[in-house]
Protein backbone atom coordinates (compact mmCIF):
# COMPACT_ATOMS: atom_id res chain seq x y z
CA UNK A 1 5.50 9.34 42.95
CA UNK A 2 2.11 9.07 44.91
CA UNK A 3 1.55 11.32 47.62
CA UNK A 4 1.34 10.14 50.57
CA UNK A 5 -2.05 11.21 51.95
CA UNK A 6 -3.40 10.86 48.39
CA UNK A 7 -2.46 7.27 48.73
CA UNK A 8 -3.89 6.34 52.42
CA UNK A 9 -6.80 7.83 51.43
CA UNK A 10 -7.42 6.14 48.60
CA UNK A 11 -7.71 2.67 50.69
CA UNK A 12 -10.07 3.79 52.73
CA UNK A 13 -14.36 4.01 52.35
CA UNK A 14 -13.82 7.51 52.11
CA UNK A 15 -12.26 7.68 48.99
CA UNK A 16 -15.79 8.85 47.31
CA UNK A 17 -15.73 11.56 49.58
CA UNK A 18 -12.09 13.09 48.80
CA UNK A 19 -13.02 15.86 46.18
CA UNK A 20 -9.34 17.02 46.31
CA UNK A 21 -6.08 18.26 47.69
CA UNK A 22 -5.05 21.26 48.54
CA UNK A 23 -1.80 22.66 50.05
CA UNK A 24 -0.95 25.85 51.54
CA UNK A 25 2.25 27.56 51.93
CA UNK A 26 4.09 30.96 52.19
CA UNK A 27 5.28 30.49 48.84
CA UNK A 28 6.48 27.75 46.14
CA UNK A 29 9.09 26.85 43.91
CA UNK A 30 9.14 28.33 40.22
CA UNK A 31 8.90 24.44 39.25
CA UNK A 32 6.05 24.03 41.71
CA UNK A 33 3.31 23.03 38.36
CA UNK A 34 5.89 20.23 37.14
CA UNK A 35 5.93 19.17 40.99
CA UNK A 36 1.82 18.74 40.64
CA UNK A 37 1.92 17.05 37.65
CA UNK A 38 4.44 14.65 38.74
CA UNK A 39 2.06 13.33 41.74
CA UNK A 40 0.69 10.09 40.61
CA UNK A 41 -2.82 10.05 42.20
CA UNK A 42 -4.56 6.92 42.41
CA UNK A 43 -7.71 9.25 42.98
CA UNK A 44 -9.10 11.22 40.16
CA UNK A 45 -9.10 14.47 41.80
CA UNK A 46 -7.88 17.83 41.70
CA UNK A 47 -4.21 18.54 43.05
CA UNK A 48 -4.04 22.03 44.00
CA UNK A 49 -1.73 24.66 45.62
CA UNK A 50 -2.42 28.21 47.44
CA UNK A 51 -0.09 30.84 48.82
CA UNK A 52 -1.26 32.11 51.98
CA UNK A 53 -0.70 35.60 50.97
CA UNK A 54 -4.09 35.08 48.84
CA UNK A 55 -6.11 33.62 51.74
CA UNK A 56 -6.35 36.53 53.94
CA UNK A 57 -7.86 39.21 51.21
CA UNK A 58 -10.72 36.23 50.47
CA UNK A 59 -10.87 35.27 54.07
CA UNK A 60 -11.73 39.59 54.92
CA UNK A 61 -13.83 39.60 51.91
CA UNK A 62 -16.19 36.47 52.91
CA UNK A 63 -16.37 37.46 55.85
CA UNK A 64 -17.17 40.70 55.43
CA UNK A 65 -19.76 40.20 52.50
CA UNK A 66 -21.12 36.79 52.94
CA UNK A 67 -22.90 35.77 55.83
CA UNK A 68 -22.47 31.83 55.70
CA UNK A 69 -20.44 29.57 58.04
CA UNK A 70 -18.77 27.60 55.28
CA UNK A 71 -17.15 28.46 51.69
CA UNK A 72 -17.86 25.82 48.95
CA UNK A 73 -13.94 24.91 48.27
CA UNK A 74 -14.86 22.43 45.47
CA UNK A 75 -15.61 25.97 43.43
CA UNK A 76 -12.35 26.71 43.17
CA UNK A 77 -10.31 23.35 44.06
CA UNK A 78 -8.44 22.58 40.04
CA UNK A 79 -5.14 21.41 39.12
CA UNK A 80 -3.03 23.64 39.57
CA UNK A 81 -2.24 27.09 41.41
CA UNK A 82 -5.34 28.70 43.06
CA UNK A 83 -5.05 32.90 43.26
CA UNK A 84 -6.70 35.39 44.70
CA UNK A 85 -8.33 35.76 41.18
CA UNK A 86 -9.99 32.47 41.90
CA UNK A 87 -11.76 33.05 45.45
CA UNK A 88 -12.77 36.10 43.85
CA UNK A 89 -14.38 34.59 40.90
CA UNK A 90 -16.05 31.86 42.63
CA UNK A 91 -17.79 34.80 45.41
CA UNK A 92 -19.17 36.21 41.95
């Protein structure tokens, strides 16, 4: 099934510009990688998912070490589940 954003997004001039999609949530479903996989994206771009829990460690840590305005997302933006791990491999 194509998701919906995905899809609107795709008929649009900004298509070139769409370098992925993330969503963020408390938590996800133990199926939650079969859920990704079964998004038909007419884009070829990353699908991704993050629980919040591992945004406010990296959000304290940028902040705190990094002195810039904006964090490069496409460094970590995959298929898949995005952890903590990941923010902290891409500030490395």
């Amino acid at each position: 099934m194509p998701e919906p954003h995905i899809e609107k997004i795709s008929k649009t001039k900004d298509k070139e510009n769409f370098k992925g999609y993330i969503t963020i949530s408390h938590s996800f479903s133990d199926n939650i990688m079969n859920k990704i996989e079964a998004i038909n994206s007419p884009l070829d771009a990353p699908i991704c998912v993050i629980e919040a829990k591992d945004l406010a460690p990296f959000a304290n840590k940028w902040e705190t070490n990094f002195h810039t305005d904006t964090f490069p997302i496409k460094q970590i933006v995959k298929n898949g589940i995005v952890t903590l791990k990941d923010f902290d491999q891409a500030l490395h």
